[in-house]
C-alpha atoms as a PDB file:
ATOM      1  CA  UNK A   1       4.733 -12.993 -32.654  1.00  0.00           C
ATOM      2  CA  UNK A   2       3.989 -16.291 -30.911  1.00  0.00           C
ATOM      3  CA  UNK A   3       2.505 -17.248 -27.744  1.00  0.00           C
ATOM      4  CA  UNK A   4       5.404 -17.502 -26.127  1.00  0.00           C
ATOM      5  CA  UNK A   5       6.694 -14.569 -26.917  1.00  0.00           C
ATOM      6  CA  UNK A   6       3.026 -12.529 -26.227  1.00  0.00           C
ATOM      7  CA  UNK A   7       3.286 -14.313 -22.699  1.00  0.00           C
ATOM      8  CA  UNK A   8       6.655 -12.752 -22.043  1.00  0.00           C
ATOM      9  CA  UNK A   9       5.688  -9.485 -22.980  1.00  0.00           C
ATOM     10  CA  UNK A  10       2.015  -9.298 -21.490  1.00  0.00           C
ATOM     11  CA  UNK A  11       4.583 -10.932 -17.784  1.00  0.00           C
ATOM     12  CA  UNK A  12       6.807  -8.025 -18.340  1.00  0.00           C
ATOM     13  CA  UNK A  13       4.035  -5.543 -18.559  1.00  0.00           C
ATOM     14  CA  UNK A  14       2.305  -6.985 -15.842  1.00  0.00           C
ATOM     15  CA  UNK A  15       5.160  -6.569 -13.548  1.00  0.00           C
ATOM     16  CA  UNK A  16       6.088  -3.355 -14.429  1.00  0.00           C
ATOM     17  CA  UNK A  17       2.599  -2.328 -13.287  1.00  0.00           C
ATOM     18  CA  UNK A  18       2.467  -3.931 -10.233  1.00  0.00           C
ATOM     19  CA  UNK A  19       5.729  -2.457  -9.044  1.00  0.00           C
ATOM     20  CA  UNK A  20       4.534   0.639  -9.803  1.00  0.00           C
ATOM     21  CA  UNK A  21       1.581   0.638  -8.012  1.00  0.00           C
ATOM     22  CA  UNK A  22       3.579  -0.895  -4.969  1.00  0.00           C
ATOM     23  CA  UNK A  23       6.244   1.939  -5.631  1.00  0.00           C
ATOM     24  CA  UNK A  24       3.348   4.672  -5.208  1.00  0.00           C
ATOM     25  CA  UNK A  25       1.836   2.652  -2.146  1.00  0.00           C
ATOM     26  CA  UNK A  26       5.200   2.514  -0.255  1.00  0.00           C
ATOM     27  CA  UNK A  27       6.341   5.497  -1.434  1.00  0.00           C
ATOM     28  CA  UNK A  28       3.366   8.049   0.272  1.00  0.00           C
ATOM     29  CA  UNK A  29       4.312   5.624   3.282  1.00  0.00           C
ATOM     30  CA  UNK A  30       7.753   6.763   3.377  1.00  0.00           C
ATOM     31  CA  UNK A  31       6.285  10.512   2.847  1.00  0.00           C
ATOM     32  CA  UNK A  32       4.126   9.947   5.787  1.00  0.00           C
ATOM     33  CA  UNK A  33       6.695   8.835   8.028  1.00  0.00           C
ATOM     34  CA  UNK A  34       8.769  12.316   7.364  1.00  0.00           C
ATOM     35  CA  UNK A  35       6.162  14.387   6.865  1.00  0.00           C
ATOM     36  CA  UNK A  36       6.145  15.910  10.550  1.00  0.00           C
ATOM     37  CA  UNK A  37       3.709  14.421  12.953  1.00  0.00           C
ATOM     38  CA  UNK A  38       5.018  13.397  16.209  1.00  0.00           C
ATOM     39  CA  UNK A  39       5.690  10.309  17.657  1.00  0.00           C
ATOM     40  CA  UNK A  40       4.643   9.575  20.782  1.00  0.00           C
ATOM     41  CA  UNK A  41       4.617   5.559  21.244  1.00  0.00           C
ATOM     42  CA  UNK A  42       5.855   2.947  19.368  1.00  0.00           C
ATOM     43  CA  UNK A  43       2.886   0.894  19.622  1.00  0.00           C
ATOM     44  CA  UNK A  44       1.140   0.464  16.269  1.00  0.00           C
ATOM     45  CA  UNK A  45      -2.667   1.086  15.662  1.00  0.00           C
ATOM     46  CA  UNK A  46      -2.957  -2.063  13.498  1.00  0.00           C
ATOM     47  CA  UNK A  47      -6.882  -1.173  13.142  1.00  0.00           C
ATOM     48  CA  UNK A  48      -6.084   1.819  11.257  1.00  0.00           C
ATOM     49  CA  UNK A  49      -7.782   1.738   7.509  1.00  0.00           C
ATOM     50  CA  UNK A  50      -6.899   4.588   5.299  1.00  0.00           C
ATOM     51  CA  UNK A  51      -7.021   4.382   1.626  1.00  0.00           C
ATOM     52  CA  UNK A  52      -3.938   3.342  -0.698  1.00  0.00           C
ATOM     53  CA  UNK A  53      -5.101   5.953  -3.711  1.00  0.00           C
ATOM     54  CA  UNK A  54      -7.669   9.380  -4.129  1.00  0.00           C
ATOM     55  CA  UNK A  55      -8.605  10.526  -6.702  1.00  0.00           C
ATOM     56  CA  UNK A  56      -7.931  14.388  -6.815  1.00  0.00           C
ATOM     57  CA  UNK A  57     -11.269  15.390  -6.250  1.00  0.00           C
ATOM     58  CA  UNK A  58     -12.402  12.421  -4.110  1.00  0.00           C
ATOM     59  CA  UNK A  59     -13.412  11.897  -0.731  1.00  0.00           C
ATOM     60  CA  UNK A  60     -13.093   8.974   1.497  1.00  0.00           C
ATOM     61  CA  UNK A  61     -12.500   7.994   4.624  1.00  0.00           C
ATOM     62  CA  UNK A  62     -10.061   6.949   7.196  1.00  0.00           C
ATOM     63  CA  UNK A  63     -11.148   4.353   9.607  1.00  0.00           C
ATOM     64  CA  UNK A  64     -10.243   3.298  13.094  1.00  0.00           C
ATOM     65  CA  UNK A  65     -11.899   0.427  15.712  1.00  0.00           C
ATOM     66  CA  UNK A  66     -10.873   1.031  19.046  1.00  0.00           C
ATOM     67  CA  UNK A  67     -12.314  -1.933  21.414  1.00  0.00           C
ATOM     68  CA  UNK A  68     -11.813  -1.866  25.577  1.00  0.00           C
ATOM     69  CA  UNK A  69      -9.664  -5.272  25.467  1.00  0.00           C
ATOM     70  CA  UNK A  70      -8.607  -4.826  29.556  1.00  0.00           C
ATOM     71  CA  UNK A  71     -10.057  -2.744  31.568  1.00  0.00           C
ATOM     72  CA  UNK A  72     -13.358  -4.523  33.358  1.00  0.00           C
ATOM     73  CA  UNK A  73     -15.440  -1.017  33.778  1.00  0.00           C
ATOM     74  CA  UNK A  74     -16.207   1.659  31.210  1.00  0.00           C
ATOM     75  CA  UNK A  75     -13.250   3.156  30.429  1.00  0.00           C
ATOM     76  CA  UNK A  76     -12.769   6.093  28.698  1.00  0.00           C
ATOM     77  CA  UNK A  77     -10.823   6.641  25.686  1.00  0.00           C
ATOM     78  CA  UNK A  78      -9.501   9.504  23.669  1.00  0.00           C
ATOM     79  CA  UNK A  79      -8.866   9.569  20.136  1.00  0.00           C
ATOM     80  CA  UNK A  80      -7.124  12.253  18.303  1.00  0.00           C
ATOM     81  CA  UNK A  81      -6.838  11.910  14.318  1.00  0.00           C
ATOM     82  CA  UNK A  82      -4.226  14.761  12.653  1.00  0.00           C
ATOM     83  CA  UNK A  83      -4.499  15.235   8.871  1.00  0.00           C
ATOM     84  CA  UNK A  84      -2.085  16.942   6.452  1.00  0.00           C
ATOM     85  CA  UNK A  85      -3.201  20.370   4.610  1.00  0.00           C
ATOM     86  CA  UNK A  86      -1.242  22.960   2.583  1.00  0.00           C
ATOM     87  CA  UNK A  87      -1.396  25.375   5.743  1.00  0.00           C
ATOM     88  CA  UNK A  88      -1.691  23.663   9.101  1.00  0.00           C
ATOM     89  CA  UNK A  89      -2.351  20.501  10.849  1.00  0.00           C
ATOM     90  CA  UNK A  90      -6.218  19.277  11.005  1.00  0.00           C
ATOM     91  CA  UNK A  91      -7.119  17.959  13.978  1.00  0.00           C
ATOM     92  CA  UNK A  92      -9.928  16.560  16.211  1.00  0.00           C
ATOM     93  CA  UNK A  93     -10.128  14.936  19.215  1.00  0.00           C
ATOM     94  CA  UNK A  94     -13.178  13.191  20.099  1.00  0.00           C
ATOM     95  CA  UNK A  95     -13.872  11.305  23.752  1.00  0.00           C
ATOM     96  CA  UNK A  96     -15.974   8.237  24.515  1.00  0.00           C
ATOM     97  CA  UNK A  97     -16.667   5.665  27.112  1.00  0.00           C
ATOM     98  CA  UNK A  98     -16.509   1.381  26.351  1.00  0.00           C
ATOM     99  CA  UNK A  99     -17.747  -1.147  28.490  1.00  0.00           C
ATOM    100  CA  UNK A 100     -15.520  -4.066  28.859  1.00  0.00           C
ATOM    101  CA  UNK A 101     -15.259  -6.076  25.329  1.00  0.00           C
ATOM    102  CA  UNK A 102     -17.088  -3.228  23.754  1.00  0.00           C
ATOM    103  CA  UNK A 103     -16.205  -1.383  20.744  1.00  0.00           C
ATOM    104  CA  UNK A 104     -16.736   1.462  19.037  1.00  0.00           C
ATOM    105  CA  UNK A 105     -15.738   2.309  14.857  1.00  0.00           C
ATOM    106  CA  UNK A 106     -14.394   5.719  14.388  1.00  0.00           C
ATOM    107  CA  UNK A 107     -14.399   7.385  10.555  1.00  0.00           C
ATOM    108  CA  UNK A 108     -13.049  10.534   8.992  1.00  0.00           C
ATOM    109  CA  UNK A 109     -13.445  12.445   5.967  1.00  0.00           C
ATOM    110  CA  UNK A 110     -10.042  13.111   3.789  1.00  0.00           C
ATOM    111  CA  UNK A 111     -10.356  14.748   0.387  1.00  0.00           C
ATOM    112  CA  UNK A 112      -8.723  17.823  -1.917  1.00  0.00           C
ATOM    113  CA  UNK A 113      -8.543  20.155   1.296  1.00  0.00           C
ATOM    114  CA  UNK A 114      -6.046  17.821   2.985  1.00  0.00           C
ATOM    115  CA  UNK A 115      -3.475  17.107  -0.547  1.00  0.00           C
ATOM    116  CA  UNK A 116      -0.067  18.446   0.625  1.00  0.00           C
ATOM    117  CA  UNK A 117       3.816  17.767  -0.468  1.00  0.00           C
ATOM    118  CA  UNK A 118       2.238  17.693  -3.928  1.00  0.00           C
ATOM    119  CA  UNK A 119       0.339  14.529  -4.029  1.00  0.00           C
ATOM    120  CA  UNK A 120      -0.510  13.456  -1.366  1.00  0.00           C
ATOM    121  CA  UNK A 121      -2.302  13.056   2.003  1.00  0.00           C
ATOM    122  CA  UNK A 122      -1.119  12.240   5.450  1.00  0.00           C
ATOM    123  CA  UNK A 123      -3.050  10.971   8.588  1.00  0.00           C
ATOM    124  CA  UNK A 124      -1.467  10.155  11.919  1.00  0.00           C
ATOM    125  CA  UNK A 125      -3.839   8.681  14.330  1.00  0.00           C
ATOM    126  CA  UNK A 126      -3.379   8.853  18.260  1.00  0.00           C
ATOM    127  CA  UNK A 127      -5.344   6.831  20.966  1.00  0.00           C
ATOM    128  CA  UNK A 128      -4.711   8.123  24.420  1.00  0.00           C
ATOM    129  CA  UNK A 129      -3.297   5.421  27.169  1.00  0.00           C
ATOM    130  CA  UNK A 130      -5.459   4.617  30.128  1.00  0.00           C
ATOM    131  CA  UNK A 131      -4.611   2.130  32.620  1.00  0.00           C
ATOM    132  CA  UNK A 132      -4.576  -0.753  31.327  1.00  0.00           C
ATOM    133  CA  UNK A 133      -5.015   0.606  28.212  1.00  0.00           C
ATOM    134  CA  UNK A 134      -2.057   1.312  26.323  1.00  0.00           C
ATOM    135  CA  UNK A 135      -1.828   3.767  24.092  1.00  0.00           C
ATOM    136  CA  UNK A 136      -1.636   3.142  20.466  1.00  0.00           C
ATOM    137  CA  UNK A 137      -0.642   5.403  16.838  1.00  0.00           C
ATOM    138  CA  UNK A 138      -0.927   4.910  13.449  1.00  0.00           C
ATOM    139  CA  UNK A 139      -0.366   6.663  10.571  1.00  0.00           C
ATOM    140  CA  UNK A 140      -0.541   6.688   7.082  1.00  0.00           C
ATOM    141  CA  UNK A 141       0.056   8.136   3.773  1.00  0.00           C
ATOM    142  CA  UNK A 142      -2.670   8.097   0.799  1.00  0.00           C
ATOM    143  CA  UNK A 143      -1.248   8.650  -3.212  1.00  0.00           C
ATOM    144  CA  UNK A 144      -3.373  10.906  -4.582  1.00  0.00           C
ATOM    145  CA  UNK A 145      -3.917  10.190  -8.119  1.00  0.00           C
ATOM    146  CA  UNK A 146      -2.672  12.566 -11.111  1.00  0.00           C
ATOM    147  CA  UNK A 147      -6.153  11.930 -13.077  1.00  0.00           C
ATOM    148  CA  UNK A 148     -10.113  11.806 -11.985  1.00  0.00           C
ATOM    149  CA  UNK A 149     -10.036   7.937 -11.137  1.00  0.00           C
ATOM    150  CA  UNK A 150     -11.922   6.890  -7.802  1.00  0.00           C
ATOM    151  CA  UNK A 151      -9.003   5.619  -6.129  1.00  0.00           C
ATOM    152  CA  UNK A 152     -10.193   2.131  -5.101  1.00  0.00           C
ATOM    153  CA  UNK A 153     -11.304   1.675  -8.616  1.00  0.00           C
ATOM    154  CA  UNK A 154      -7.450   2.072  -9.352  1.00  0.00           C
ATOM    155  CA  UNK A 155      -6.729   0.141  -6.178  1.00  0.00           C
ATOM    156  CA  UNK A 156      -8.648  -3.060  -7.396  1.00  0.00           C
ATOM    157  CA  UNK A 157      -8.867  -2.453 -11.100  1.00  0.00           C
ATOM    158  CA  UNK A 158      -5.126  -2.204 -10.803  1.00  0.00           C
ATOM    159  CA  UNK A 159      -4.505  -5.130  -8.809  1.00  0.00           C
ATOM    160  CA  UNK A 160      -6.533  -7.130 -10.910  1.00  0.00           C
ATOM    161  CA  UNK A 161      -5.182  -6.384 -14.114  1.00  0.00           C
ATOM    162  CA  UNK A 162      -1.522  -6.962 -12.436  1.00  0.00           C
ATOM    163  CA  UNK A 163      -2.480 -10.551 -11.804  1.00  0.00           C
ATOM    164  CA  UNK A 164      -3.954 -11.049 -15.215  1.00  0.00           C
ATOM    165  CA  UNK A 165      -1.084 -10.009 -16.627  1.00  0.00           C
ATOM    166  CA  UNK A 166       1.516 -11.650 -14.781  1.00  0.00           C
ATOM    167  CA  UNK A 167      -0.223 -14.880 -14.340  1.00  0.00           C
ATOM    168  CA  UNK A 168      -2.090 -14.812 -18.025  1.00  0.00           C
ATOM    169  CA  UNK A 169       1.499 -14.274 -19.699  1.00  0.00           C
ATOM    170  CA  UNK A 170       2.991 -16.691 -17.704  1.00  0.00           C
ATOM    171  CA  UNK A 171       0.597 -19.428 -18.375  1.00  0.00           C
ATOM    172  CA  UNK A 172       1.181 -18.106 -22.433  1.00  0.00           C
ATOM    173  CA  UNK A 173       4.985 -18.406 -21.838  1.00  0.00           C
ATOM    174  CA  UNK A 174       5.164 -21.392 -19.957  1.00  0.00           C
ATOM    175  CA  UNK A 175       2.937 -23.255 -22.511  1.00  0.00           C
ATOM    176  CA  UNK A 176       5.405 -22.429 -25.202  1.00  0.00           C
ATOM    177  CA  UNK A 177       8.830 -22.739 -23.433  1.00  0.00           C
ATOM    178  CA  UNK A 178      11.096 -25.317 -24.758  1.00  0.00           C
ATOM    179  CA  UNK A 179      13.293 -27.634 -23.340  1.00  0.00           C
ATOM    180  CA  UNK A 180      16.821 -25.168 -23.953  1.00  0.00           C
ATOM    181  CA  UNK A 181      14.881 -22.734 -22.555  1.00  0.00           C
ATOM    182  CA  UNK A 182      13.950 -24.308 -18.534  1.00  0.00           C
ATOM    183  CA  UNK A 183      16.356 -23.111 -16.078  1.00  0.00           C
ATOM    184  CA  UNK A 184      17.700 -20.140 -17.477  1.00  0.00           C
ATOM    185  CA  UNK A 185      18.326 -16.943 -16.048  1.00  0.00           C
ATOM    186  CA  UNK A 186      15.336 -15.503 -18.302  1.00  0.00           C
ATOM    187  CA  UNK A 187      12.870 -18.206 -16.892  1.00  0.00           C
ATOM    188  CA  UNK A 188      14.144 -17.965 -13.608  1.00  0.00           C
ATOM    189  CA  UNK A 189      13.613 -14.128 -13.739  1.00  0.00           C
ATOM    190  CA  UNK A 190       9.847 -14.567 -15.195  1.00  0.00           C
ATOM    191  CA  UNK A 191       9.161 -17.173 -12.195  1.00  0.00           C
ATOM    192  CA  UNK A 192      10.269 -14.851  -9.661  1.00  0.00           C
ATOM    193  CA  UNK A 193       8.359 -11.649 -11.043  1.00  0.00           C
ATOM    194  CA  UNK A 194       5.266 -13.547 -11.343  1.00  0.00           C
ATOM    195  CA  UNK A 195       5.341 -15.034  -7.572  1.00  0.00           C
ATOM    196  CA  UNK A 196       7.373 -11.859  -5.659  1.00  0.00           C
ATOM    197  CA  UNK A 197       5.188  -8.626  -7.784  1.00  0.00           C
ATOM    198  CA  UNK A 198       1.785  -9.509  -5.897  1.00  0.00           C
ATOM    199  CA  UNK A 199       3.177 -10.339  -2.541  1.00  0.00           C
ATOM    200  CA  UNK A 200       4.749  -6.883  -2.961  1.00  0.00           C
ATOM    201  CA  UNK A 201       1.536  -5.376  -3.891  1.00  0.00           C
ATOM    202  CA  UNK A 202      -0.211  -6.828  -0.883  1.00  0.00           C
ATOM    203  CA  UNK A 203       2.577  -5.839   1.674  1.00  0.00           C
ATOM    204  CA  UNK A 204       2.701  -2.270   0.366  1.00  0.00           C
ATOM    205  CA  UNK A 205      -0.863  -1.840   0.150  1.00  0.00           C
ATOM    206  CA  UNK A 206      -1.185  -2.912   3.543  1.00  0.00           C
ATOM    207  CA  UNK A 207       1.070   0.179   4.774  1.00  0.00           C
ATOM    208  CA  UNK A 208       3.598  -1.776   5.723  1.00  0.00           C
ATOM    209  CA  UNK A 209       6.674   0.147   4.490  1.00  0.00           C
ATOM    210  CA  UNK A 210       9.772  -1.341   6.234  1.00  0.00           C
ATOM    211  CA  UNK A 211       8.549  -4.671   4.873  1.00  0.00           C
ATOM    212  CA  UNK A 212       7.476  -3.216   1.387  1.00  0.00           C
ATOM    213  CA  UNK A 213      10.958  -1.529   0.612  1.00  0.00           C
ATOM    214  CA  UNK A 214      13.292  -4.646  -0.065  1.00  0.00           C
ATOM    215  CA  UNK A 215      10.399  -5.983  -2.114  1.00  0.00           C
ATOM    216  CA  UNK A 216       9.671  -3.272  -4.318  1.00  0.00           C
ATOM    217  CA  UNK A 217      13.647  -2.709  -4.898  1.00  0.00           C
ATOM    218  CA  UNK A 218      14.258  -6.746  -5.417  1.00  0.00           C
ATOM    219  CA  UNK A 219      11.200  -5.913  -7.924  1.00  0.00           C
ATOM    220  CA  UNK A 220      12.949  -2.970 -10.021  1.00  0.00           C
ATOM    221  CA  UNK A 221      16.078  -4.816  -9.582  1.00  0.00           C
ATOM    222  CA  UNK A 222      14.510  -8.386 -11.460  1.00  0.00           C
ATOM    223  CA  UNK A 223      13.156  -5.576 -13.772  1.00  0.00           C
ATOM    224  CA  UNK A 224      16.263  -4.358 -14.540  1.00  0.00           C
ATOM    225  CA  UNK A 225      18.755  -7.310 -14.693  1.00  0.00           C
ATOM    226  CA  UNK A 226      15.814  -8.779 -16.877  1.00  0.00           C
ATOM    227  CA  UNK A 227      15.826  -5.715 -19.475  1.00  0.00           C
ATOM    228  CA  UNK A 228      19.471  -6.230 -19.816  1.00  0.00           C
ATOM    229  CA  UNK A 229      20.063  -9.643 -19.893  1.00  0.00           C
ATOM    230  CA  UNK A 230      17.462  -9.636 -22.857  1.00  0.00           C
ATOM    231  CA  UNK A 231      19.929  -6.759 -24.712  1.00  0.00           C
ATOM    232  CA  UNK A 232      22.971  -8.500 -24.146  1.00  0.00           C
ATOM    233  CA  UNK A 233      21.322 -11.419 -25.897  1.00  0.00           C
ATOM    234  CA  UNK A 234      20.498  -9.437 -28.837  1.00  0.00           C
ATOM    235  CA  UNK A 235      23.624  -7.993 -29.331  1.00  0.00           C
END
């Protein structure tokens, strides 16, 4: 097998990883948004942290920054985090006062206790409103991983051997593409994997589900037409 050929492959592989960790990202997003917590603002907590995977026996922690932007006195604030479990709702509410510009990082544990809905853990976060503080939510969903991995290590590890792949093989198959070759719906297909995969990665990572589901099915879909267009050439 030549270079060319090895660079296709090792693209392929690359993207078919990278979707799937997007898939699993966007996918315990989608979980979280169902799973039951209510909504009581559509004003998004964009300083909510929670972790992408867990491993199964893991624990990490959810993180929150809540900073007195308006008010010009100590205000108080009220935080409430809610976590999944098998049984009920975990929650804790925890109160606080900021001086104007102040700000104050809030953590929590998750781990095994809170896996529910198979695998998976789900964390809605709830900051009161206080004039002329508004109030704020977040939430999130975490993968929890099928084997003992530390999940970031599968975050990051997984990330980077995405790229590596994608953007090793394509230097491989680009090197070795011919002239007959430029242009075609194969190279066109390779070019988009290789650009669209990470920026899918990064959007669904970032919990950003609405955004992350046209990407991840434009993904499976380059995938797919890919797969067959390669078949149809064979035959």
């Amino acid at each position: 097998m030549n270079r060319h050929r090895i660079g296709k492959v090792l693209l392929v592989l690359g993207a078919l990883l990278g979707t799937l960790l997007a898939g699993l990202a966007w996918w315990a997003e989608i979980e979280a948004s169902q799973y039951g917590f209510v909504r009581y603002t559509r004003d998004r907590m964009s300083a909510l942290r929670c972790p992408v995977f867990i491993g199964p026996h893991e624990t990490l922690a959810v993180r929150t920054t809540v900073t007195n932007r308006k008010a010009d006195y100590r205000a108080q604030f009220t935080v409430r985090i809610t976590k999944s479990s098998p049984a009920m709702f975990e929650s804790e509410t925890v109160r606080f006062r900021l001086a104007p510009g102040e700000r104050r990082v809030l953590e929590w544990p998750i781990g095994p206790e809170n896996i529910d809905v198979g695998h998976f853990i789900f964390v809605d976060v709830y900051q009161f409103g206080g004039y002329p503080n508004r109030p704020l939510q977040g939430q999130c969903g975490v993968f929890v991983l099928p084997f003992d991995l530390p999940g970031n290590f599968a975050l990051w590890g997984g990330l980077a051997l995405t790229l590596a792949l994608l953007w090793g093989g394509w230097l491989l198959w680009r090197r070795g593409l011919v002239s007959d070759e430029v242009g075609t719906a194969t190279a066109r297909g390779l070019d988009f994997l290789s650009l669209v995969v990470p920026v899918s990665m990064v959007v669904a990572f970032w919990g950003h589900w609405l955004l992350a589901a046209p990407l991840v099915l434009l993904d499976g879909m380059a995938l797919l037409g890919l797969l067959v267009f390669q078949v149809a050439q064979v035959d």
